[in-house]
Protein backbone atom coordinates (compact mmCIF):
# COMPACT_ATOMS: atom_id res chain seq x y z
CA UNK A 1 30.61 -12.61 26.38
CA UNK A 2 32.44 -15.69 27.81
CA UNK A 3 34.76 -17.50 25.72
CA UNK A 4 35.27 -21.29 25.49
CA UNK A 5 31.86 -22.88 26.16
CA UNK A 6 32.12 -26.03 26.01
CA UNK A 7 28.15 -27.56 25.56
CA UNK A 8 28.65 -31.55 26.52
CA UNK A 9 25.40 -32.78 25.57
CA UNK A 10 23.40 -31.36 23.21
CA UNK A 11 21.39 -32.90 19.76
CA UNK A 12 22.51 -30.80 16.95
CA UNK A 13 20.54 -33.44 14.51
CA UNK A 14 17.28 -32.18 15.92
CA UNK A 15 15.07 -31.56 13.17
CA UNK A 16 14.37 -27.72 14.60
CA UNK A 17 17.87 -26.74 13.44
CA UNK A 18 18.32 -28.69 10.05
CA UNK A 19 17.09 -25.85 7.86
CA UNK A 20 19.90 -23.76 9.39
CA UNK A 21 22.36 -25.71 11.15
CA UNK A 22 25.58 -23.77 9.29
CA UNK A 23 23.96 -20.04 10.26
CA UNK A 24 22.98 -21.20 13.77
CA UNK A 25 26.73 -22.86 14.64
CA UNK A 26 28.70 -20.04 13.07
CA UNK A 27 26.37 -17.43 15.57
CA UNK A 28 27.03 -19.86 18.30
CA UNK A 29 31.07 -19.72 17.39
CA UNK A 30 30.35 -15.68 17.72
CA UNK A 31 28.80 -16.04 21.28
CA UNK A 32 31.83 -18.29 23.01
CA UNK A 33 30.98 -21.73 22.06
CA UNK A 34 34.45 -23.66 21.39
CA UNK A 35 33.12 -27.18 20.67
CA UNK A 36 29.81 -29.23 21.28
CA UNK A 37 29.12 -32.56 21.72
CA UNK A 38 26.31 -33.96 19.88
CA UNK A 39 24.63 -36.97 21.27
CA UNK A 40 23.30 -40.12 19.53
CA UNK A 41 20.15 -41.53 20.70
CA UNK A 42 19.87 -44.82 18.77
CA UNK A 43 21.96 -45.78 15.53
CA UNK A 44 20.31 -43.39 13.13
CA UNK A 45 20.93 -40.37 14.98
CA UNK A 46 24.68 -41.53 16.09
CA UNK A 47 25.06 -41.83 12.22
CA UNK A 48 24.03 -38.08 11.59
CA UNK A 49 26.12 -37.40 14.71
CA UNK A 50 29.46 -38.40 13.30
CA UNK A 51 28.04 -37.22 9.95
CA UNK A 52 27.58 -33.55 11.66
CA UNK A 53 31.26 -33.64 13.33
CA UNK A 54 32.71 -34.57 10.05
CA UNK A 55 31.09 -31.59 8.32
CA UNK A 56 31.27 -28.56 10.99
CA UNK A 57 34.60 -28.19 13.06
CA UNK A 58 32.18 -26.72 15.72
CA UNK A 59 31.05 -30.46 16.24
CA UNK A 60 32.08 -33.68 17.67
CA UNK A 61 30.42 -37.12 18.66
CA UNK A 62 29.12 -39.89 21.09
CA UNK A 63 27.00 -42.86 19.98
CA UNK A 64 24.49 -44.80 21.99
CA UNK A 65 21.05 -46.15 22.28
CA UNK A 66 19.36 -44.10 24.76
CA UNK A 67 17.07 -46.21 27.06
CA UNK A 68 13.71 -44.88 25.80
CA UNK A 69 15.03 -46.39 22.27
CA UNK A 70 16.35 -50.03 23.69
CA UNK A 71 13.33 -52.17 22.53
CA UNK A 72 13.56 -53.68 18.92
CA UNK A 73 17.25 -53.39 18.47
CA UNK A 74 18.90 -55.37 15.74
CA UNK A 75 20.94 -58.11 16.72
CA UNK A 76 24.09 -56.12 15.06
CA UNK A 77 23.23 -52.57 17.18
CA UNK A 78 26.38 -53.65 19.12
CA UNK A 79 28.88 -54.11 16.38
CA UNK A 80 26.99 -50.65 14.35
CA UNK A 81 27.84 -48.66 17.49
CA UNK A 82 31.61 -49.94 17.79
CA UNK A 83 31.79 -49.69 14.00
CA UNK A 84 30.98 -46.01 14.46
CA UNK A 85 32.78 -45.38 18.04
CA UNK A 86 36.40 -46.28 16.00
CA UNK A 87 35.75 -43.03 13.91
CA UNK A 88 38.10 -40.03 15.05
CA UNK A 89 35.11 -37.88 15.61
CA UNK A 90 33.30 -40.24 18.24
CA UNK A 91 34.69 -38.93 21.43
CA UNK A 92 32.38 -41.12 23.71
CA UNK A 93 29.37 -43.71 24.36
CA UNK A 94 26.14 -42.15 24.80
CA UNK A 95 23.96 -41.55 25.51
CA UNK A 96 23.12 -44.35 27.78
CA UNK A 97 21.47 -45.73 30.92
CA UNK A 98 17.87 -46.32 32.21
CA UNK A 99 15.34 -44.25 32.50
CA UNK A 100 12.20 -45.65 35.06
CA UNK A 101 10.64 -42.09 34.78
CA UNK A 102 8.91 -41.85 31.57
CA UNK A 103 5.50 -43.31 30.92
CA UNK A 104 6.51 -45.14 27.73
CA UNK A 105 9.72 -46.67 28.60
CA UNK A 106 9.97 -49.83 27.73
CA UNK A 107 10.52 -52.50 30.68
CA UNK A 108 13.94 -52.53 33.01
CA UNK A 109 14.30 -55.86 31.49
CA UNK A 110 14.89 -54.40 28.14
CA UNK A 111 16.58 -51.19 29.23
CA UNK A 112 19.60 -52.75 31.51
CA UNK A 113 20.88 -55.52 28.95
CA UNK A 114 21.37 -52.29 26.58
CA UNK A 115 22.95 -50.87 29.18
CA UNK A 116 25.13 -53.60 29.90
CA UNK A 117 26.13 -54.20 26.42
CA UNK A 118 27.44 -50.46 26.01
CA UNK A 119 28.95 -50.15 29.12
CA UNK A 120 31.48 -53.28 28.02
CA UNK A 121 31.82 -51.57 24.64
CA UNK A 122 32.99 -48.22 26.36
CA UNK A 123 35.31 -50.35 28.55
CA UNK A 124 36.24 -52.67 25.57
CA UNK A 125 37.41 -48.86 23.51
CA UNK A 126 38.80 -46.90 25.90
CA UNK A 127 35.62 -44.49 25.40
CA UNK A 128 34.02 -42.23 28.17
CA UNK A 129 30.44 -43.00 28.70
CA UNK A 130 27.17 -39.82 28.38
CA UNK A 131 25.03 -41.17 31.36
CA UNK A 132 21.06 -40.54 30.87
CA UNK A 133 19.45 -41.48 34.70
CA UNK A 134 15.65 -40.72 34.79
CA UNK A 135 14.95 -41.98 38.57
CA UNK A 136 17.06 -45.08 38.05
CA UNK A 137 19.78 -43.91 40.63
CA UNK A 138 20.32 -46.90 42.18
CA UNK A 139 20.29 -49.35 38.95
CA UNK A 140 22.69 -47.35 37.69
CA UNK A 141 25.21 -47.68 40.36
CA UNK A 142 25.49 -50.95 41.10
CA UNK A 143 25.84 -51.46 37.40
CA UNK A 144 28.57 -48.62 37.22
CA UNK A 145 30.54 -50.52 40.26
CA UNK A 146 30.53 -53.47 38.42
CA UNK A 147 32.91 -51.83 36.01
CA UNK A 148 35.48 -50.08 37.69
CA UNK A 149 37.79 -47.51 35.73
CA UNK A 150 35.49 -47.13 33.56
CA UNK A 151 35.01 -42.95 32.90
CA UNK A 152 32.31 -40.74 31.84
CA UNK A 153 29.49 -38.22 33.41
CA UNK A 154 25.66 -38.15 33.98
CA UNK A 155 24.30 -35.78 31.95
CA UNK A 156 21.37 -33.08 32.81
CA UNK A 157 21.58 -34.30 36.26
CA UNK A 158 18.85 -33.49 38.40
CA UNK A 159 19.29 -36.50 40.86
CA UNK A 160 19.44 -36.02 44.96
CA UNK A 161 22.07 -34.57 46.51
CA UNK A 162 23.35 -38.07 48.01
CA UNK A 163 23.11 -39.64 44.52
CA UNK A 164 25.66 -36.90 43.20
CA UNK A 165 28.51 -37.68 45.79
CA UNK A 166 28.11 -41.41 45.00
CA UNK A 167 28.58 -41.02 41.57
CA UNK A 168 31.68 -38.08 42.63
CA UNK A 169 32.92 -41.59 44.61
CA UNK A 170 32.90 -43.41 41.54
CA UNK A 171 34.58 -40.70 39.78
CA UNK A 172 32.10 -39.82 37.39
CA UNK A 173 31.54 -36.13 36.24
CA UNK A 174 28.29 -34.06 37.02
CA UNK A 175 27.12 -31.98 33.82
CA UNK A 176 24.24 -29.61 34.41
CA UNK A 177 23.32 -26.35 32.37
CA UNK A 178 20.32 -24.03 32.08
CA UNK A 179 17.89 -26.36 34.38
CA UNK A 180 19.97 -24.37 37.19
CA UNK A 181 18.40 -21.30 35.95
CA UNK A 182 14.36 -22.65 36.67
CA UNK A 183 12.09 -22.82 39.93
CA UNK A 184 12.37 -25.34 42.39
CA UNK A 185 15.62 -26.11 41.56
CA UNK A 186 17.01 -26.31 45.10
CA UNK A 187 18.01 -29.59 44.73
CA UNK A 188 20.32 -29.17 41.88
CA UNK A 189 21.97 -25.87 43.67
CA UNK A 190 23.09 -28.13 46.93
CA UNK A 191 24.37 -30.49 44.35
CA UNK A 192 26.49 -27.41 42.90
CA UNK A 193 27.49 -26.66 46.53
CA UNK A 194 29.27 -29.78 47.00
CA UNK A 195 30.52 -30.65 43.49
CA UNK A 196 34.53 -30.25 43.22
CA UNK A 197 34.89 -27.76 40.17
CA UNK A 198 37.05 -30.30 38.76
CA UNK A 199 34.26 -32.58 38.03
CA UNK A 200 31.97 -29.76 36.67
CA UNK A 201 30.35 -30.50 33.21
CA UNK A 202 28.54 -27.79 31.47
CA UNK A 203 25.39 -28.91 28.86
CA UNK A 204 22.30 -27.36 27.17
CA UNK A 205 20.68 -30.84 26.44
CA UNK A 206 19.48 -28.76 23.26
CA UNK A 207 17.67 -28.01 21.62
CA UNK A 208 15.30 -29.39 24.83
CA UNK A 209 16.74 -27.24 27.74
CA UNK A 210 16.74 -23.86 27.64
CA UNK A 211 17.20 -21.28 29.95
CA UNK A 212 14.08 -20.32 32.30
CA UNK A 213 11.64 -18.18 30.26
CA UNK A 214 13.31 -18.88 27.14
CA UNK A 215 11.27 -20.18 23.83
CA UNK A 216 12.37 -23.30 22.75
CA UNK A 217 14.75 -24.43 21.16
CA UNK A 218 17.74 -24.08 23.35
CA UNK A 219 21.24 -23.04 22.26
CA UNK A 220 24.97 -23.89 23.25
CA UNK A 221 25.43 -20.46 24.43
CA UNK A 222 22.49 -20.82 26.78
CA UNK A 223 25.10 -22.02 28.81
CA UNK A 224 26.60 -18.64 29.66
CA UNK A 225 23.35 -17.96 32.48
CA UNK A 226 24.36 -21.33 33.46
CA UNK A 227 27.40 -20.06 34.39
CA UNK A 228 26.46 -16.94 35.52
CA UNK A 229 24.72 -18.79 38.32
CA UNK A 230 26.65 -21.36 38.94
CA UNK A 231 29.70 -18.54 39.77
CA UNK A 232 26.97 -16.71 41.97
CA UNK A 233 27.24 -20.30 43.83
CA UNK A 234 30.68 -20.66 44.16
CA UNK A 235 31.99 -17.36 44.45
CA UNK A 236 33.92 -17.11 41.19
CA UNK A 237 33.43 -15.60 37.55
CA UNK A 238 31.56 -17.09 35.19
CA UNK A 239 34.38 -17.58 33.14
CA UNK A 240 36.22 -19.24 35.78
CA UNK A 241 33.26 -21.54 35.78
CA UNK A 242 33.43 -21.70 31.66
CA UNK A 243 37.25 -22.26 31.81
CA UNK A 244 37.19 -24.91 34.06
CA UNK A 245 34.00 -26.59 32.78
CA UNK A 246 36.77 -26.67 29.16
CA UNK A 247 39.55 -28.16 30.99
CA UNK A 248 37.07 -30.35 32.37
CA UNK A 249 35.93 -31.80 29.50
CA UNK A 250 39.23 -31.94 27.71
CA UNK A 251 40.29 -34.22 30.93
CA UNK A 252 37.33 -36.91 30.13
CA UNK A 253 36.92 -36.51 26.55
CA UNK A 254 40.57 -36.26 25.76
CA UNK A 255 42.44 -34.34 23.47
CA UNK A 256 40.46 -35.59 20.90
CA UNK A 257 37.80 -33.93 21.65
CA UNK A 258 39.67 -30.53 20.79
CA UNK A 259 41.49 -32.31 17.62
């Protein structure tokens, strides 16, 4: 068993685990996990995040309207999200960004004023931004660059090669988990190739990504084949790759994130 898993990204309000959320996080606590992020999506489920991190130790925040949920926004969403981003338990912005991959999306029109609007917020707090990029490499760039300084990572990345040292440049994270363990994954194992271990994030996405052959719903300890990959990569244990995925995230997230 590894020790200190770290899961970045993952949606612990997911209806699949309400029944059971306190016997699922204390197994999880058994199998390595240390502390997981859970991810808002739009305002109701960044509520239930920073309700979750207030009522399991295990647990701890970001808040964000994810691009898939940018249409129909009140005209308040931006004060609700830095209402909730000044609680202790919100450790970052997310997720956000654009997604041009999924059939329903609503326009780029919609999705990059939202984006906008939460990147300033992350650089008006001090908060690290949880970067969702769905084929929107590009967009998402040359908005980045037009806020320099500002932190965070692209989560579940699964972008080209070149796109990964761009956002390195920019000195974003990379945070990938048990997609490395599927087919036709190439792509993501160059990407592991030429990421400096000190900007290695480790996520589960869960419950929506777990390991290769796996039923869903994924877990936070999913991430341990994660590692156990990764470190067949790189040449190093898997809980070198664990232990420096932690001090990774402690880096981005701050000490907060381990309050």
């Amino acid at each position: 068993m590894l020790d200190g898993i770290v899961d970045t990204h993952a949606h612990m309000d997911d209806p699949c685990y309400k029944d059971h959320l306190s016997e699922i996080l204390a197994s999880e606590k058994a199998k390595g996990v240390f502390r997981i992020i859970t991810s808002g999506s739009n305002l109701p489920s960044s509520r239930a995040s920073i309700s979750l991190a207030h009522t399991y130790d295990l647990l701890k925040a970001s808040v964000g309207i994810y691009p898939n949920e940018a249409a129909g926004l009140p005209d308040d969403y931006i004060d609700q999200l830095r209402t909730m981003a000044q609680d202790p338990q919100a450790v970052a912005i997310g997720e956000i960004g654009l997604d041009y991959g999924y059939e329903q999306r609503p326009a780029p029109e919609i999705e990059k004023p939202v984006f906008h609007a939460q990147l300033q917020l992350a650089k008006e707090m001090n908060l690290p931004i949880v970067i969702h990029d769905r084929d929107a490499d590009e967009d998402i760039l040359q908005m980045l660059r037009e806020f320099p300084g500002l932190k965070g990572t692209v989560h579940r990345f699964f972008s080209l090669p070149k796109y990964a040292e761009q956002f390195l440049d920019l000195g974003y994270y990379i945070s990938v988990g048990p997609q490395i363990t599927y087919p036709h994954s190439e792509r993501l194992l160059e990407t592991i190739r030429l990421l400096p271990m000190d900007r290695l994030l480790l996520e589960t996405d869960a419950p929506f990504l777990p390991s290769y052959q796996v039923p869903f719903p994924a877990y936070p300890s999913m991430i341990e084949e994660a590692a156990v990959r990764i470190a067949e990569i790189r040449h190093c244990s898997p809980q070198d790759v664990v232990s420096q995925a932690k001090k990774n995230a402690e880096t981005l997230f701050s000490s907060r994130l381990f309050d």
